[in-house]
Every structure is written in structure tokens, then in C-alpha cells.
Protein backbone atom coordinates (compact mmCIF):
# COMPACT_ATOMS: atom_id res chain seq x y z
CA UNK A 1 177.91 -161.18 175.34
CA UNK A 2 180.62 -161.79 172.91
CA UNK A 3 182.20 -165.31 172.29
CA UNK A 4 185.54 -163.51 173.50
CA UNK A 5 184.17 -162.82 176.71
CA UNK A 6 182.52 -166.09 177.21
CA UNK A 7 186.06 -167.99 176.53
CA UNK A 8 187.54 -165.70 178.51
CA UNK A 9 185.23 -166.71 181.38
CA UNK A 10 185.52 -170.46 180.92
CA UNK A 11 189.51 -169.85 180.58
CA UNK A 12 189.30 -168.83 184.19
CA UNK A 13 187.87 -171.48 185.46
CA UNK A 14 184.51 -168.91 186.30
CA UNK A 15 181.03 -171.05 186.48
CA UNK A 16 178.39 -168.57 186.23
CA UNK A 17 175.30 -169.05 188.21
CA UNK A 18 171.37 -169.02 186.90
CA UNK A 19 170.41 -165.70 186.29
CA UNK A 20 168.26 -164.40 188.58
CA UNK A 21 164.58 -163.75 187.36
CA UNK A 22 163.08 -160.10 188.02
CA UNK A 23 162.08 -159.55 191.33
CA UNK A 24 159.36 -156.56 190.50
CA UNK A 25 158.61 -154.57 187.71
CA UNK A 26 162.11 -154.11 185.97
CA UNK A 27 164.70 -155.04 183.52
CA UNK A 28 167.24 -156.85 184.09
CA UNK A 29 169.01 -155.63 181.79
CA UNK A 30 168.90 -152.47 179.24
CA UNK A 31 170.77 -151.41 176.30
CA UNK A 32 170.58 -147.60 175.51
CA UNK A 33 172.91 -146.47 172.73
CA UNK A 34 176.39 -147.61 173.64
CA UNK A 35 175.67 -148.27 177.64
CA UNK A 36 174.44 -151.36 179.28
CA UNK A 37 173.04 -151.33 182.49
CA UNK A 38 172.45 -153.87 184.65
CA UNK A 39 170.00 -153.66 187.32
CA UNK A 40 171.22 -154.74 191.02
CA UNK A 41 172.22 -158.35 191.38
CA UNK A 42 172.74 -160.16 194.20
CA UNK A 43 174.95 -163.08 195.23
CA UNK A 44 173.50 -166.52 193.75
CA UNK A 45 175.38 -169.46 194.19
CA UNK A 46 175.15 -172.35 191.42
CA UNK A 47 172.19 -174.26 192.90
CA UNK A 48 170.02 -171.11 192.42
CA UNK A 49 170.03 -170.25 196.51
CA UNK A 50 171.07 -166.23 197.85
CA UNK A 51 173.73 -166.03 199.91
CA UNK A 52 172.24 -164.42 202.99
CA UNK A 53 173.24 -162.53 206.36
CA UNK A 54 173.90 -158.84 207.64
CA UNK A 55 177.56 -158.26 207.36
CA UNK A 56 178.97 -157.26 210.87
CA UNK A 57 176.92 -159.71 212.57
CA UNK A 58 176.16 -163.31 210.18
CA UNK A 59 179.21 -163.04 207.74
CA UNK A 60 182.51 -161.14 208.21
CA UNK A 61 183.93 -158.96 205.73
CA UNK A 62 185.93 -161.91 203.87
CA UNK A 63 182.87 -163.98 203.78
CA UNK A 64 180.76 -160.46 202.38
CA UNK A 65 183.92 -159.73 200.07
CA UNK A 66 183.08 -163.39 198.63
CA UNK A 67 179.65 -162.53 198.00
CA UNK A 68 180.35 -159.35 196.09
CA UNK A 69 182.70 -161.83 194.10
CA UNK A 70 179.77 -163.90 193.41
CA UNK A 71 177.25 -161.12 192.50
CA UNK A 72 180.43 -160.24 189.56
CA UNK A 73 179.41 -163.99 188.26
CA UNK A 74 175.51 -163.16 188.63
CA UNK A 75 175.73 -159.99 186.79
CA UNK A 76 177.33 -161.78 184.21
CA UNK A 77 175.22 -164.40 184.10
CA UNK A 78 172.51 -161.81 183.63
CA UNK A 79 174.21 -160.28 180.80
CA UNK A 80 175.10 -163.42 179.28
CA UNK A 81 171.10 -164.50 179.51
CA UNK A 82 169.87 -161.22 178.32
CA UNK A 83 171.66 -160.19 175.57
CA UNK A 84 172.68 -161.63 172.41
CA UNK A 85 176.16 -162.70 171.27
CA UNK A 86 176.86 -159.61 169.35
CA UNK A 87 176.83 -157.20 172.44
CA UNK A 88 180.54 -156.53 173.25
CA UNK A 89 181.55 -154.68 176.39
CA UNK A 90 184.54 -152.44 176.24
CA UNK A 91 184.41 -151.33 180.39
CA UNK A 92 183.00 -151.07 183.42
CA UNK A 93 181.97 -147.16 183.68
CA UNK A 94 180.05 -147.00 187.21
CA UNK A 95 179.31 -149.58 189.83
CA UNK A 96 177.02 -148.74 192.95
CA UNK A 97 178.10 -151.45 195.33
CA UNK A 98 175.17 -151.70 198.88
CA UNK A 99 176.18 -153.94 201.86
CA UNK A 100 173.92 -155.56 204.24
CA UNK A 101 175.49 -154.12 207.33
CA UNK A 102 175.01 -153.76 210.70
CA UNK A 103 175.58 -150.02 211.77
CA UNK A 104 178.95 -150.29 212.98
CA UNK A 105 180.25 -152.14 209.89
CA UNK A 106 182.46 -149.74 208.37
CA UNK A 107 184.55 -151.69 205.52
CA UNK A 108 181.87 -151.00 202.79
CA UNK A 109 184.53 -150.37 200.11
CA UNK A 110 186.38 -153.91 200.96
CA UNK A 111 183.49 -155.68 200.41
CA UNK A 112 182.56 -154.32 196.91
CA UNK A 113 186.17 -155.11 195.93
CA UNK A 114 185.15 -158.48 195.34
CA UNK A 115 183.07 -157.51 192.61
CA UNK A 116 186.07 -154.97 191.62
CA UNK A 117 188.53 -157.12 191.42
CA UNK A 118 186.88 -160.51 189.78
CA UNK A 119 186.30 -157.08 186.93
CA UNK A 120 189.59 -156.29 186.66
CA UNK A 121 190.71 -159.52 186.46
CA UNK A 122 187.98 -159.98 183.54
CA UNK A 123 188.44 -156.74 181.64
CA UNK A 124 191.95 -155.84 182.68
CA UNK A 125 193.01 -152.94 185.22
CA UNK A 126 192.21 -149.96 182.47
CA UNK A 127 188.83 -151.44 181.19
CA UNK A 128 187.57 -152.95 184.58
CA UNK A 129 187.51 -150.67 187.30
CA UNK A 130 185.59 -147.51 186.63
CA UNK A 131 184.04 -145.27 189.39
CA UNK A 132 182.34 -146.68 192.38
CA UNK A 133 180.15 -146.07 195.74
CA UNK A 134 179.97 -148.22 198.15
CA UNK A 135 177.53 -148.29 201.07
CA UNK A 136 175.40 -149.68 203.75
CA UNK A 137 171.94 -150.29 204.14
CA UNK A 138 169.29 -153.03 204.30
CA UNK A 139 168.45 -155.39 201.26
CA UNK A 140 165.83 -157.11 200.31
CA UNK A 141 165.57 -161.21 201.21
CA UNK A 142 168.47 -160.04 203.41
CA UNK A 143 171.19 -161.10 200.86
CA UNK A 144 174.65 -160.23 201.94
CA UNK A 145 175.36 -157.55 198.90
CA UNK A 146 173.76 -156.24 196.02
CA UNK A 147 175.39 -154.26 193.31
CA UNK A 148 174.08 -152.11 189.89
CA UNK A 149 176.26 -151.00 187.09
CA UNK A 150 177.03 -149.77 183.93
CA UNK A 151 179.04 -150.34 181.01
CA UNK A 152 180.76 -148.99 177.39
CA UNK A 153 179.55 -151.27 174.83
CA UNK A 154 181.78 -151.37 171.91
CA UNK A 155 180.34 -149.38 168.92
């Protein structure tokens, strides 16, 4: 990730988290052409722990919205760890945002903001929100929210 976008970080006040290592056969991370793509990340806190619980029932949709906010800092931790210093991102294309809810959650797209927004506030409103889907389902290790997505690498 470029030195821009680490000061940036810092700037902020942002601590990013350990990156996560591979939990099955896949990579983290994957440059084709002018895209990065980032495998789905969940929410790890600084000490290395997930945080965990079905949203609807454990956490409420604040506490789920934080999480989504905290797989943003994974997923850049990720990138940070698995690509060099020269890779510059130019925006967020596509984010696929999946809640750990119970069937009658129904605030799917609130939660995700989290991730969303910590973006914006990263990239800026044009380059940091691109197009999204949000949904519910069950994750693995029962973390609170996982999320996948892609970016424009600047050429």
C-alpha cells in the first residue's frame, strides 16, 4: 500500500489490527491487472481475538455496525501485509458486506456502513463508496460480519 495511504491512516488516529492468516485454501489477497481483491475479512481486534455473536440476538446493530468498522481496519491490514509499497489504490469498486444475523434482523445495510463509511472517510466520498450488497447468513467461527471487496489500483 502506498506511503500516502499509510500516513493517511496514522493521521487518523486508525491502529490496524494483525492480519488475519488464511483460514483454507485461499489468498488473501490478489492482484489481477489493475484490480485488487481482497478475500472476506472479518472483525479482529488489536490483540489478534474475532469479535463474535449473531447480530439480533448477542450484539445489536451499533455494536455489529462497529464490527464492520473494524473488518475496514482488517482488510487494510491485509492489504498493507500483502502487498508491497508500490500498490496504490484509486477506489473501492464492489464490496459484498454478510451479517451474522438472526432471521428477523433486518438492518443488513446499516451494519455494512461501518465498513462504508470508515472508506469514505479514507478515500473520500467519490473514491470510497462503490457498489454494495449486503446480507444475512451464518459465518464461520460465528464472527459478527465478514466482508470481500474489490478495488481500482492506480495504473
Amino acid at each position: 500500500m502506498s506511503l500516502q495511504l499509510r500516513e493517511k491512516i496514522e493521521a487518523m488516529g486508525l491502529v490496524l489490527p494483525p492480519a488475519p492468516p488464511p483460514a483454507g485454501v485461499y489468498k488473501p489477497v490478489l492482484i489481477l491487472d489493475n484490480h485488487l481483491y481482497v478475500s472476506g475479512q472479518g472483525p479482529v481486534l488489536n490483540d489478534g481475538t474475532l469479535m463474535q455473536g449473531k447480530v439480533g440476538s448477542v450484539l445489536n446493530k451499533e455494536e455489529a455496525k462497529l464490527a464492520a468498522r473494524q473488518v475496514a481496519l482488517t482488510m487494510l491490514s491485509s492489504i498493507v501485509t500483502h502487498t508491497d509499497s508500490s500498490v496504490k489504490i484509486k477506489r473501492v469498486i464492489k464490496v459484498l458486506g454478510m451479517v451474522n444475523a438472526t432471521p428477523e434482523f433486518e438492518d443488513h445495510p446499516y451494519v455494512i456502513n461501518g465498513f462504508s463509511e470508515l472508506m469514505a472517510d479514507i478515500f473520500g466520498t467519490e473514491y470510497g463508496i462503490g457498489v454494495r450488497s449486503a446480507v444475512g447468513m451464518s459465518l464461520p467461527q460465528n464472527i459478527a460480519v465478514e466482508i470481500e471487496a474489490m478495488f481500482l489500483l492506480e495504473s
